[in-house]
Protein backbone atom coordinates (compact mmCIF):
# COMPACT_ATOMS: atom_id res chain seq x y z
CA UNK A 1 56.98 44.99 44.24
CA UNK A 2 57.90 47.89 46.08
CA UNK A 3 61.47 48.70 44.64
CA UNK A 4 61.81 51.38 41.81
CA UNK A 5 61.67 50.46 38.29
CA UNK A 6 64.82 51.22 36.35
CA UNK A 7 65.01 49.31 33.31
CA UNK A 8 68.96 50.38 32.18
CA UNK A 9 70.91 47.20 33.07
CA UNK A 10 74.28 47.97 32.35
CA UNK A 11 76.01 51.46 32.76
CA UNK A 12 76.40 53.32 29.04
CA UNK A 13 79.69 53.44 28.22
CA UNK A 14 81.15 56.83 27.76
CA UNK A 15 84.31 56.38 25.86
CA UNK A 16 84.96 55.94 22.20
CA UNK A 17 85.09 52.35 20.45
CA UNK A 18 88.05 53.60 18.98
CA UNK A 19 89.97 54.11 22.15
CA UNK A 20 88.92 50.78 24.08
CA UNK A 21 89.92 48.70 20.94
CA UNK A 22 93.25 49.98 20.33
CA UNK A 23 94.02 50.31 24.72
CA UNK A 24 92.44 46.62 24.29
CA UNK A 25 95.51 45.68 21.63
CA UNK A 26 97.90 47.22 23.88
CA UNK A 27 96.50 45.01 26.31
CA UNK A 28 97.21 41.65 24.82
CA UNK A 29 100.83 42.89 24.01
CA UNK A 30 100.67 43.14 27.92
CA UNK A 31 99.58 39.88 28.30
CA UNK A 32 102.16 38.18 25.94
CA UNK A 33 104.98 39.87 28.18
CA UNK A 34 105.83 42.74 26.25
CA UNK A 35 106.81 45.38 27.75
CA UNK A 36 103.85 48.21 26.97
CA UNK A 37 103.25 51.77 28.51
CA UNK A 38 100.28 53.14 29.51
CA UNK A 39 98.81 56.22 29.95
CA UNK A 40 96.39 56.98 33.74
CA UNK A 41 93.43 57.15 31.20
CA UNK A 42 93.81 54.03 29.53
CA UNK A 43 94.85 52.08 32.62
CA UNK A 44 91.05 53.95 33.98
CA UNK A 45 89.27 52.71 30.68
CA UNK A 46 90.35 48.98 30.95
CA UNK A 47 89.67 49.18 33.93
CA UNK A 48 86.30 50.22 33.72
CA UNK A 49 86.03 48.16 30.75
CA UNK A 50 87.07 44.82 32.28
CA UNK A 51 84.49 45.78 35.53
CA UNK A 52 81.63 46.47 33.34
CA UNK A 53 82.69 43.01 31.17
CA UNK A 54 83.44 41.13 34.68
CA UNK A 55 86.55 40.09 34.12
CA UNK A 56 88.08 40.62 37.41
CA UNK A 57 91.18 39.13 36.60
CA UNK A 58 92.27 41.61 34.02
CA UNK A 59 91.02 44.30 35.57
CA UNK A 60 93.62 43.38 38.80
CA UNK A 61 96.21 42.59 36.24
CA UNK A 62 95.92 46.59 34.49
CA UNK A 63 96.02 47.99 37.67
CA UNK A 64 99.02 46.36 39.46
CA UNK A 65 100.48 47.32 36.15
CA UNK A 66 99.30 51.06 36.60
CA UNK A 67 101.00 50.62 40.09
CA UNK A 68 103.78 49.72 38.65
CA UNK A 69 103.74 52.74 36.11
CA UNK A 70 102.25 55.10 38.86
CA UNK A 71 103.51 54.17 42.38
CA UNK A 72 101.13 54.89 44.93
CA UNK A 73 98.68 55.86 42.87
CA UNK A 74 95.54 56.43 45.32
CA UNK A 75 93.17 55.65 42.59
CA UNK A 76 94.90 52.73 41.43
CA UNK A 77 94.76 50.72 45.30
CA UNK A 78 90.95 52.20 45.45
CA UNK A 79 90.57 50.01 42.36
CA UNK A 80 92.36 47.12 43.65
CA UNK A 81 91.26 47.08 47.22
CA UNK A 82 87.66 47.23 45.10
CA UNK A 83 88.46 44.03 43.24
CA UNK A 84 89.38 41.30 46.64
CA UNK A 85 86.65 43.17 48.12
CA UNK A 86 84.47 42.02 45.09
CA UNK A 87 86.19 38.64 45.59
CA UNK A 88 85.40 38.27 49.49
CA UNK A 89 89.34 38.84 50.25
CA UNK A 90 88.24 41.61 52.80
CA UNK A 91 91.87 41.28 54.83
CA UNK A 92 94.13 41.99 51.95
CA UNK A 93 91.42 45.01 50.55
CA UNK A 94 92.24 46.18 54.16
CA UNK A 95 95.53 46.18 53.78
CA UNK A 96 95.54 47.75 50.33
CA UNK A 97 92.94 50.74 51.52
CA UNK A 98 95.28 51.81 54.85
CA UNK A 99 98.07 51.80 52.58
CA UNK A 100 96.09 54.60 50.50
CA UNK A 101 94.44 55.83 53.46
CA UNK A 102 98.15 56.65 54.50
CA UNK A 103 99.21 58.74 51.34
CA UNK A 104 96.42 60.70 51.31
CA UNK A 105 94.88 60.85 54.86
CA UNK A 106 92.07 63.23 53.79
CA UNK A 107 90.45 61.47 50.88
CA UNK A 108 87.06 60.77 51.77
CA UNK A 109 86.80 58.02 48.99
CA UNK A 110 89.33 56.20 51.06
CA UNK A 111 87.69 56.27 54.03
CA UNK A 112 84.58 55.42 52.29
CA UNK A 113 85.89 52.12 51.15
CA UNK A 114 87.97 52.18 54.54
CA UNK A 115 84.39 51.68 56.20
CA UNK A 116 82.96 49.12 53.91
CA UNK A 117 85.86 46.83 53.91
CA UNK A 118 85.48 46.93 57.90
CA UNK A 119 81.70 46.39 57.82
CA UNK A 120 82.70 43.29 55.71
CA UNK A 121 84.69 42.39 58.24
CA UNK A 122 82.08 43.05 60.98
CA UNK A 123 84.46 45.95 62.58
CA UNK A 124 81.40 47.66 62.98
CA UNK A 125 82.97 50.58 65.72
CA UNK A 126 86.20 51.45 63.31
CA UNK A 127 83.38 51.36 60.27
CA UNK A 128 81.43 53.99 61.68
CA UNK A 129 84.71 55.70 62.86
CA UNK A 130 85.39 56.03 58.86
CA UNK A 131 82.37 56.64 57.60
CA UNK A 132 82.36 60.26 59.80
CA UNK A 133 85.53 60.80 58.64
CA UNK A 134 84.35 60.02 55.15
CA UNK A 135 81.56 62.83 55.25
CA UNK A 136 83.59 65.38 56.91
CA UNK A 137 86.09 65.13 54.13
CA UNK A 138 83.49 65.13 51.65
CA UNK A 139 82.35 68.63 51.30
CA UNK A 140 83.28 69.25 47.68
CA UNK A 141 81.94 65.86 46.07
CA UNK A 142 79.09 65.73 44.32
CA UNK A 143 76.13 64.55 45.61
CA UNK A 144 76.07 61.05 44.62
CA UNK A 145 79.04 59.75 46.51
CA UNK A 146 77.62 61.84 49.55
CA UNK A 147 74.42 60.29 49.57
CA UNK A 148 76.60 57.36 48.82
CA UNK A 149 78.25 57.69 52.17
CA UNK A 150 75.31 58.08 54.40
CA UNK A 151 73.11 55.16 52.78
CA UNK A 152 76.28 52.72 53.74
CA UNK A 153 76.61 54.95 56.93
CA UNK A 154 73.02 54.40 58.31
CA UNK A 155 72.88 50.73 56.89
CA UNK A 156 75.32 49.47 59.21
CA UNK A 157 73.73 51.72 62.11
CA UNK A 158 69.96 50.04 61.55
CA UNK A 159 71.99 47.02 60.92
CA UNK A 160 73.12 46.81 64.26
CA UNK A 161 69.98 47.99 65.87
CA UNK A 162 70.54 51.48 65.93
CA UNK A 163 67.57 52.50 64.19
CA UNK A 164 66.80 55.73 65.89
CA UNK A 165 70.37 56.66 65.20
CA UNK A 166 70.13 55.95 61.61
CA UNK A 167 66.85 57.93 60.79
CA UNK A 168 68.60 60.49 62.41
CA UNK A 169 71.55 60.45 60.43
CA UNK A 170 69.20 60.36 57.18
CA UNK A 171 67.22 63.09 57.84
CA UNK A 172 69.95 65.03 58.43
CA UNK A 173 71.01 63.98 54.21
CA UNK A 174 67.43 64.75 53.64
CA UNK A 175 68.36 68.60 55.00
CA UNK A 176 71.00 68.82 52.88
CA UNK A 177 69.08 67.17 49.74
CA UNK A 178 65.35 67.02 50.44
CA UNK A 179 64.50 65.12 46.82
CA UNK A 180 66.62 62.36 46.86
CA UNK A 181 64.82 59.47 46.53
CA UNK A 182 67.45 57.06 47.56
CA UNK A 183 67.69 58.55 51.14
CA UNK A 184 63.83 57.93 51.86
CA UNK A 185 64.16 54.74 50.12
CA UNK A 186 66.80 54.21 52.98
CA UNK A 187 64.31 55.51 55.76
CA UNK A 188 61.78 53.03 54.44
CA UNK A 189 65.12 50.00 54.82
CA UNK A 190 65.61 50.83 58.02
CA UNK A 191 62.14 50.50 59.50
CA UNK A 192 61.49 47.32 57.71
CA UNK A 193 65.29 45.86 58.99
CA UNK A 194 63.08 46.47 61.96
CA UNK A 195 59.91 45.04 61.19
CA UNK A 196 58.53 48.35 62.72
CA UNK A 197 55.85 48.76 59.74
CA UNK A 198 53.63 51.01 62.00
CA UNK A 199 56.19 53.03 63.72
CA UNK A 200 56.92 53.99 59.90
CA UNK A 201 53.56 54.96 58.84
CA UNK A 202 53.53 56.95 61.82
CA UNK A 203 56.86 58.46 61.29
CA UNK A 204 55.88 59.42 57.90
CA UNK A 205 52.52 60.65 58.63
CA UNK A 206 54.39 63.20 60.70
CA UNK A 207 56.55 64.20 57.80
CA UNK A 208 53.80 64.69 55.91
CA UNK A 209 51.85 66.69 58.79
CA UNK A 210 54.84 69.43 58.24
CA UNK A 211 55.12 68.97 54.85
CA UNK A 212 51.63 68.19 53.13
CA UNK A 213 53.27 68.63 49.43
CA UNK A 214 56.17 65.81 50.34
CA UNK A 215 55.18 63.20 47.29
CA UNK A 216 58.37 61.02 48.83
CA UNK A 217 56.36 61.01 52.23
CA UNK A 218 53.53 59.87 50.49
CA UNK A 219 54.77 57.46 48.50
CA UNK A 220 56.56 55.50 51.32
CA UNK A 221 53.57 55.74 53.95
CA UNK A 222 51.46 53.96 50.97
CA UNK A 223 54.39 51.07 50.80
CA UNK A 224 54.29 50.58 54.25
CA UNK A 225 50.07 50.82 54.17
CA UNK A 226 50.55 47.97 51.51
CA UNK A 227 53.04 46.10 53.63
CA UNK A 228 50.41 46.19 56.27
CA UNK A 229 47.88 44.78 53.94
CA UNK A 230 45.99 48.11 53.92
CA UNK A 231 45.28 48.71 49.68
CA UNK A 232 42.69 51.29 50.39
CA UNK A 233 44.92 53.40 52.35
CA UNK A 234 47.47 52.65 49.96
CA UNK A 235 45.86 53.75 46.81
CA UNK A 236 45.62 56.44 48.51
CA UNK A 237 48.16 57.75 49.37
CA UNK A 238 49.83 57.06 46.09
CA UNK A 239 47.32 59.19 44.82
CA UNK A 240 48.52 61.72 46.75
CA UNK A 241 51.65 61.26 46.20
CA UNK A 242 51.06 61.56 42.35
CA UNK A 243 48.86 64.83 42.54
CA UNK A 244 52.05 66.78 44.84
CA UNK A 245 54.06 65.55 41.77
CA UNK A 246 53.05 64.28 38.19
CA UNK A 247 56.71 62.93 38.02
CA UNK A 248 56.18 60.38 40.69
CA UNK A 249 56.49 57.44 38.44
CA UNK A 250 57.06 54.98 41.19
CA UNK A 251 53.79 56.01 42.80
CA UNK A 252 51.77 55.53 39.37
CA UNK A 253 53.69 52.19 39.15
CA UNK A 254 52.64 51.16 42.56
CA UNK A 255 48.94 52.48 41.46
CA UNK A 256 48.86 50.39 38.73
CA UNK A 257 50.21 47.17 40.87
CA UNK A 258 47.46 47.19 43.24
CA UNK A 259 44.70 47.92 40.72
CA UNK A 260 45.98 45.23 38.60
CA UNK A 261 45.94 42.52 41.83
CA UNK A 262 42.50 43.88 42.22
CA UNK A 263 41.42 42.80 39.12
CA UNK A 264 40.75 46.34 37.70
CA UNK A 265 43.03 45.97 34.63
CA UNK A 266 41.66 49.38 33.07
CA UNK A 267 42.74 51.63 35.72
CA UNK A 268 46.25 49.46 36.27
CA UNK A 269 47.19 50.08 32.34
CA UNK A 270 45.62 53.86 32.92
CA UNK A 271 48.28 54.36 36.00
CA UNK A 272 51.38 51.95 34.27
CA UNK A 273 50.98 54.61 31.22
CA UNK A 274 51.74 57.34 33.71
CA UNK A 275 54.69 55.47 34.71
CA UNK A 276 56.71 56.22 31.63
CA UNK A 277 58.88 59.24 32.54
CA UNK A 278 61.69 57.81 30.09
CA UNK A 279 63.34 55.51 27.17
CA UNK A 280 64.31 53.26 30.03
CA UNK A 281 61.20 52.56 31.44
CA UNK A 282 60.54 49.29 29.60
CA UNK A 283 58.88 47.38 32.81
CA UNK A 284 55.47 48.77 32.47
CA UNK A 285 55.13 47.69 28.66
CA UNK A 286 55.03 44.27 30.63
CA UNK A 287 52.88 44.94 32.98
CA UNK A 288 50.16 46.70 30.63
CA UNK A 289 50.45 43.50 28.03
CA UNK A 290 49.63 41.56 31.81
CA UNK A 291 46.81 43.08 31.76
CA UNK A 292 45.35 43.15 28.23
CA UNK A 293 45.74 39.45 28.69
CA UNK A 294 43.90 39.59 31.60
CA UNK A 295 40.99 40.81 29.60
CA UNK A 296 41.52 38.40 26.65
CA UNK A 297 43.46 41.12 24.23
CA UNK A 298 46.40 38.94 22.84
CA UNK A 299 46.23 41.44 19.93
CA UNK A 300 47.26 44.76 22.76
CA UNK A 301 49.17 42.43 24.41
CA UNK A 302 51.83 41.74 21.83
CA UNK A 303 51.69 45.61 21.04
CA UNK A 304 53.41 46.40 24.24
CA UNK A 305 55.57 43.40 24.41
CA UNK A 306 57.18 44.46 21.45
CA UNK A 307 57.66 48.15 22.85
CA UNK A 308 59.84 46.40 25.53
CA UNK A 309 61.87 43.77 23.17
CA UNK A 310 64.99 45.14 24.68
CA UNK A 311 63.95 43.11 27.61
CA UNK A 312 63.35 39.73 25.90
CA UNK A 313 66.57 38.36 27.11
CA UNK A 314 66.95 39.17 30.44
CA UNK A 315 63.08 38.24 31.62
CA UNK A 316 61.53 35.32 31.07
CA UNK A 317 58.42 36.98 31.92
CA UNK A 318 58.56 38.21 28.62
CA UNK A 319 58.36 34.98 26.66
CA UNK A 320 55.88 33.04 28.41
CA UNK A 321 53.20 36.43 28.01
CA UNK A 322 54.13 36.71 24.13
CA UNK A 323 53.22 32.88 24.39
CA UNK A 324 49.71 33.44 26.11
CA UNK A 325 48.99 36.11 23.85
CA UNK A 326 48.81 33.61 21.36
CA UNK A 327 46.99 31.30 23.40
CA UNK A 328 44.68 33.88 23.66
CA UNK A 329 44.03 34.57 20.26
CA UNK A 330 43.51 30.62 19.98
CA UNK A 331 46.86 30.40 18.08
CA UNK A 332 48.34 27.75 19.95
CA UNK A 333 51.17 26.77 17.69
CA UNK A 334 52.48 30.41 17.52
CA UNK A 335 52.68 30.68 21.47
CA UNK A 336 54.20 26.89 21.81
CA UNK A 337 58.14 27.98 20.74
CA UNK A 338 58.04 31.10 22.98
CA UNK A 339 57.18 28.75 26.20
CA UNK A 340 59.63 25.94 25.44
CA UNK A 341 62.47 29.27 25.39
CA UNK A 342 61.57 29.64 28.94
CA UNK A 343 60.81 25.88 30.07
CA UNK A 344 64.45 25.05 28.54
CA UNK A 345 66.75 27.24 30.46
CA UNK A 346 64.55 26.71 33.59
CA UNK A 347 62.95 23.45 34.08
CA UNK A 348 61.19 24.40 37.17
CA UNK A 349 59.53 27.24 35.95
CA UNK A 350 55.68 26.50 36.23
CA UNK A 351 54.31 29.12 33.91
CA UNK A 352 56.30 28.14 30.85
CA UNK A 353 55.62 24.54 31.73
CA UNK A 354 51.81 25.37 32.01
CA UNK A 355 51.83 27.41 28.76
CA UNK A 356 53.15 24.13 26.68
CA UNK A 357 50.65 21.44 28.48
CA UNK A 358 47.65 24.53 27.56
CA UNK A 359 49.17 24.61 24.22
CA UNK A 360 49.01 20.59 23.72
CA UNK A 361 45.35 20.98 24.95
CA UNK A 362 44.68 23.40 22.38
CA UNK A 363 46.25 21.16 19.74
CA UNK A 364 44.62 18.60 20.96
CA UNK A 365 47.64 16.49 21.32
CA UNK A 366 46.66 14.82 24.63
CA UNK A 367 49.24 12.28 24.40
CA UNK A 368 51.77 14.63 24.83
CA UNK A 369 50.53 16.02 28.05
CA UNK A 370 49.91 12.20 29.48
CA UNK A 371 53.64 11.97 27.93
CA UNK A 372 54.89 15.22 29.96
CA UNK A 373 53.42 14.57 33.16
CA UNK A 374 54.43 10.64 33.07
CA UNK A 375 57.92 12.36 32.78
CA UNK A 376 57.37 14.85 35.25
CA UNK A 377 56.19 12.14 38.17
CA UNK A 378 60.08 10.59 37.88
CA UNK A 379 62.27 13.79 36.98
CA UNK A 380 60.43 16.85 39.29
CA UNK A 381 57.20 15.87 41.37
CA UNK A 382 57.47 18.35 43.11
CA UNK A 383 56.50 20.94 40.59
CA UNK A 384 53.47 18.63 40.53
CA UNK A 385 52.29 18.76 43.83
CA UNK A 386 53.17 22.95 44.55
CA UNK A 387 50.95 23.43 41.46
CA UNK A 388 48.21 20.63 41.51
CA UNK A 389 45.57 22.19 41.02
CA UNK A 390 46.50 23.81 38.06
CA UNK A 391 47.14 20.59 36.08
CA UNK A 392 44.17 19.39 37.57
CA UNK A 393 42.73 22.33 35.32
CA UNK A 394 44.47 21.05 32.41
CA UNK A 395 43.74 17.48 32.90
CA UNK A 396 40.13 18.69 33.65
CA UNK A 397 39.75 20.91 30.01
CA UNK A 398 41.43 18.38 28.07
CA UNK A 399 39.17 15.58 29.36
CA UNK A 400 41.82 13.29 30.73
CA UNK A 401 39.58 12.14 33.38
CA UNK A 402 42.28 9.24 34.23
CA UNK A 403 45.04 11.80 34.68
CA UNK A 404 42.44 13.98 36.74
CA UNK A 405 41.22 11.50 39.14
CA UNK A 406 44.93 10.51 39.99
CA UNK A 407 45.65 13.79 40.47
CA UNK A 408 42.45 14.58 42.98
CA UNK A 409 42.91 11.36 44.24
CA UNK A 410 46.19 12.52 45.50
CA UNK A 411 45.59 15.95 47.07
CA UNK A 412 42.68 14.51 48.56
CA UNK A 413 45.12 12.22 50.90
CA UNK A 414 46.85 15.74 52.21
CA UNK A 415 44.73 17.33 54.69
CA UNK A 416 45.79 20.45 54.26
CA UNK A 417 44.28 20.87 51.00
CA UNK A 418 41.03 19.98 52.18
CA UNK A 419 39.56 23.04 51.63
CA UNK A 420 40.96 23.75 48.82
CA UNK A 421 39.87 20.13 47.21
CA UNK A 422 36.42 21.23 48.06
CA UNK A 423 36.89 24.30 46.33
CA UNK A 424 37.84 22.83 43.21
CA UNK A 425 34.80 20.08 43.40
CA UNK A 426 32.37 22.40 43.79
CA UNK A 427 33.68 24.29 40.83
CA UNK A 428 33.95 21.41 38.82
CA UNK A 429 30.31 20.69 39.54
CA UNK A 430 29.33 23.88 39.11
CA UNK A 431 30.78 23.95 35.43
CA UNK A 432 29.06 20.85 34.53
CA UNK A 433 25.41 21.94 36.04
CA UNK A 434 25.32 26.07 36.29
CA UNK A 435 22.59 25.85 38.58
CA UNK A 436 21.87 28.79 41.01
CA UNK A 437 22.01 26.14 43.89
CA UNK A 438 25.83 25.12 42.47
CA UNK A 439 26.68 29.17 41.89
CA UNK A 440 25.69 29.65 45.88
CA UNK A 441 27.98 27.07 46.56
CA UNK A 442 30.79 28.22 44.75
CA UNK A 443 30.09 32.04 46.10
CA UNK A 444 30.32 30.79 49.68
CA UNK A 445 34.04 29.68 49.21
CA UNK A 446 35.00 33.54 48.79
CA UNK A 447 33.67 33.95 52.31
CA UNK A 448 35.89 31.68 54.11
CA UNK A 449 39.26 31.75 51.35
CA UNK A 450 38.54 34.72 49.04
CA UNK A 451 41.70 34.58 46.79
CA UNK A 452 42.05 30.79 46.58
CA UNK A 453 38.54 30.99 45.48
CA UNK A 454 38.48 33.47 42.59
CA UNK A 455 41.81 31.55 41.42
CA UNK A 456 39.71 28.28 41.51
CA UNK A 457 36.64 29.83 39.65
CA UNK A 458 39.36 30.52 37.26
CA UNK A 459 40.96 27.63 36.48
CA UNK A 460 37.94 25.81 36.48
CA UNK A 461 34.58 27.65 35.27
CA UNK A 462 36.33 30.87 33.14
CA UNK A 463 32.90 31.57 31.74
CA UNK A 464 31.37 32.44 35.52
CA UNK A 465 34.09 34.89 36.49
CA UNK A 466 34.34 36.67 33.23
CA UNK A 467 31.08 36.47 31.87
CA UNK A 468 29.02 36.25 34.74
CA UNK A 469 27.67 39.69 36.50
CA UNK A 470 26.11 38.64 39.14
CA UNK A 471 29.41 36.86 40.49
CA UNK A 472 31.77 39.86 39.08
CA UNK A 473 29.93 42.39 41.32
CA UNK A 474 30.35 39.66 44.27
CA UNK A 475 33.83 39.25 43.91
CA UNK A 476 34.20 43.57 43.87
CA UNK A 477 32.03 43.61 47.11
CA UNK A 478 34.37 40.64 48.76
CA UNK A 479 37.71 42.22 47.56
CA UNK A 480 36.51 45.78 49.06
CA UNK A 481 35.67 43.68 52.39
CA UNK A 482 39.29 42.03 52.49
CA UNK A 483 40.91 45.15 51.89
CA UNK A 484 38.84 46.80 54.78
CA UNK A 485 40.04 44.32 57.82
């Protein structure tokens, strides 16, 4: 919830087609035995190319043969000692590193990987002994691979339970580059490695005490406000942290986040829109169609599912919200083939299973859904009983009183569901006689378990909590209470 968006999953490639595909033929004449020469840059661009196509094997089979083109090569055993790293062979990486380490004794990349190969091996005092030597030679990288060195620096510091030690060692990167997020994103790690959520909001209320325009100070005392279940505060100070800079898109993110688990889908889809900073921010085109379905707008819904298409095939999320959309718009069969997608790859995923037994309802095919859960009790009862009372919601729509009673019947002998068993009878009876006697009833449950509640009143009598007033103005009162304690 808290991390930053970035939507580009694989690096772009910055080489011409041309020049992979013909280094790539050269390649296979490698492979058949022939003997083949190689230029440094095209033993570099298979070797980026068979990283970025994870094929470790090639990639290890390139460079020995660049180290056998270019002996002692410092680049070349970088790349190596990177691949057994990669593969958990942290002893021979070792031994490949020191061997570079000891042709060129001042390359800070060396000692980098130097100190990341002994973290691995949980060498934690020669680590730390490389990573200083790693950021002394380092004056004339760029700013990347310095940052670079002080993230891995301070991880194994807070890591170890030097946290003191490792803010220290990040605000002194902070000095030298005071917007970089990924160094307060670090400061935030290594309070919560902790668990010292208040020590941070302290910390960063000091921060912001000598620097009131610090929208990175902001933006992390409003994470750790949320982690401390403080949304008021939170909102906040991602406010603030938007106003000190209207390029803040995590903050507008994290806006949207908590006013869409607040059930105030306008302002969420007002803050997500602020969010877009750039062609690779495809996440919030999810989260807005979230919300449009939220308020019943399969139509707006599929408008900004489409804007994020690119990410059809690496989130299921995706599918299974094209597929309510059309549930939405009481198009059933449309929505059906996007949920099976998801429910075939992943049998244990809930909402595409929900999404086909709510399209069989629709359809009417009830025999289906007896069908699917009959299966279900044999092949994965457990899905059943995390998620009973959402086919109890199913069974209870569609009628299948048989299937429903069973159901009841068997959260009722778990006493831990007790209250929540009461919850759903009350709504049930409430749905069948709306009297203002049953409503008081209902309302009383968001005293005692507000969130179960309003997820109850949801499943089970949609018509009082979206059409009902009286009980939307309740559950705004109850929600500003929670977030108050």
């Amino acid at each position: 919830m808290f991390d930053e968006f970035d939507d580009s999953e694989f690096p772009i490639d910055d080489y011409n087609q041309g020049d992979i595909e013909e280094s790539l033929l050269k390649f296979k004449q490698l492979s058949n035995d022939q003997s083949i020469f190689f230029s440094e840059e095209e033993i570099e661009l298979l070797s980026y190319h068979f990283f970025l196509t994870n094929k470790p094997k090639n990639q290890l089979m390139i460079i020995n043969h660049g180290l056998y083109l270019f002996p002692n090569k410092v680049d070349f055993l970088v790349e190596k000692a990177s691949i057994f790293s990669l593969d958990n062979e942290y002893k021979q990486a070792l031994d490949i590193i020191r061997l570079a380490k000891s042709l060129e004794p001042y390359n800070c990349m060396v000692h980098k990987m130097e100190g990341e190969i002994l973290t691995d091996l949980e060498k934690f005092d020669e680590a730390e002994e490389s990573f200083i030597l790693a950021l002394e030679y380092s004056q004339f990288e760029e700013q990347e691979f310095i940052v670079d060195i002080y993230i891995n620096y301070a991880q194994l510091l807070s890591q170890n339970g030097q946290l003191e030690k490792a803010n220290r060692l990040i605000e002194r990167a902070i000095k030298k580059y005071p917007d970089d997020e990924t160094l307060y994103n670090q400061l935030s790690l290594n309070f919560i490695s902790g668990g010292q959520y208040q020590q941070a909001v302290d910390y960063f209320k000091q921060k912001i005490d000598a620097d009131p325009y610090s929208h990175l100070s902001w933006f992390h005392l409003g994470r750790f406000y949320e982690l401390t279940n403080r949304q008021s505060l939170a909102l906040s100070a991602y406010e603030y942290s938007g106003l000190a800079n209207k390029d803040s898109k995590n903050s507008f993110f994290s806006m949207g986040s908590l006013y869409e688990s607040r059930n105030d889908y306008q302002k969420a889809i007002e803050n997500y829109k602020l969010s877009f900073k750039d062609d690779n921010d495809l996440y919030p085109y999810i989260c807005i169609a979230r919300c449009y379905l939220a308020v019943e707008n399969g139509e707006m819904a599929r408008m900004f599912l489409k804007k994020a298409v690119k990410l059809e095939d690496m989130l299921p999320e995706y599918h299974y919200l094209m597929g309510f959309s059309y549930l939405t718009d009481k198009q059933p069969l449309k929505g059906l083939p996007f949920f099976r997608k998801v429910y075939k790859d992943d049998p244990d995923d809930f909402s595409a299973l929900k999404g086909i037994l709510t399209c069989y309802s629709e359809l009417e095919r009830y025999a289906d859904i007896d069908e699917h859960y009959q299966s279900l009790k044999k092949s994965n009862k457990d899905i059943i009983t995390a998620n009973w009372k959402d086919f109890a919601s199913i069974f209870y729509h569609s009628e299948l009183d048989e299937l429903l009673d069973e159901i009841l019947t068997e959260a009722k002998k778990n006493a831990e569901l007790t209250e929540e068993l009461n919850g759903v009878l009350d709504a049930i009876k409430y749905d069948q006689e709306p009297s203002e006697k049953n409503k008081e009833t209902v309302i009383s449950h968001l005293i005692h378990n507000f969130d179960d509640a309003v997820e109850t009143v949801k499943l089970f009598c949609p018509e009082l909590y979206y059409d009902d007033e009286e009980f939307k103005k309740l559950i705004k009162i109850y929600q500003n209470d929670k977030d108050e304690q």
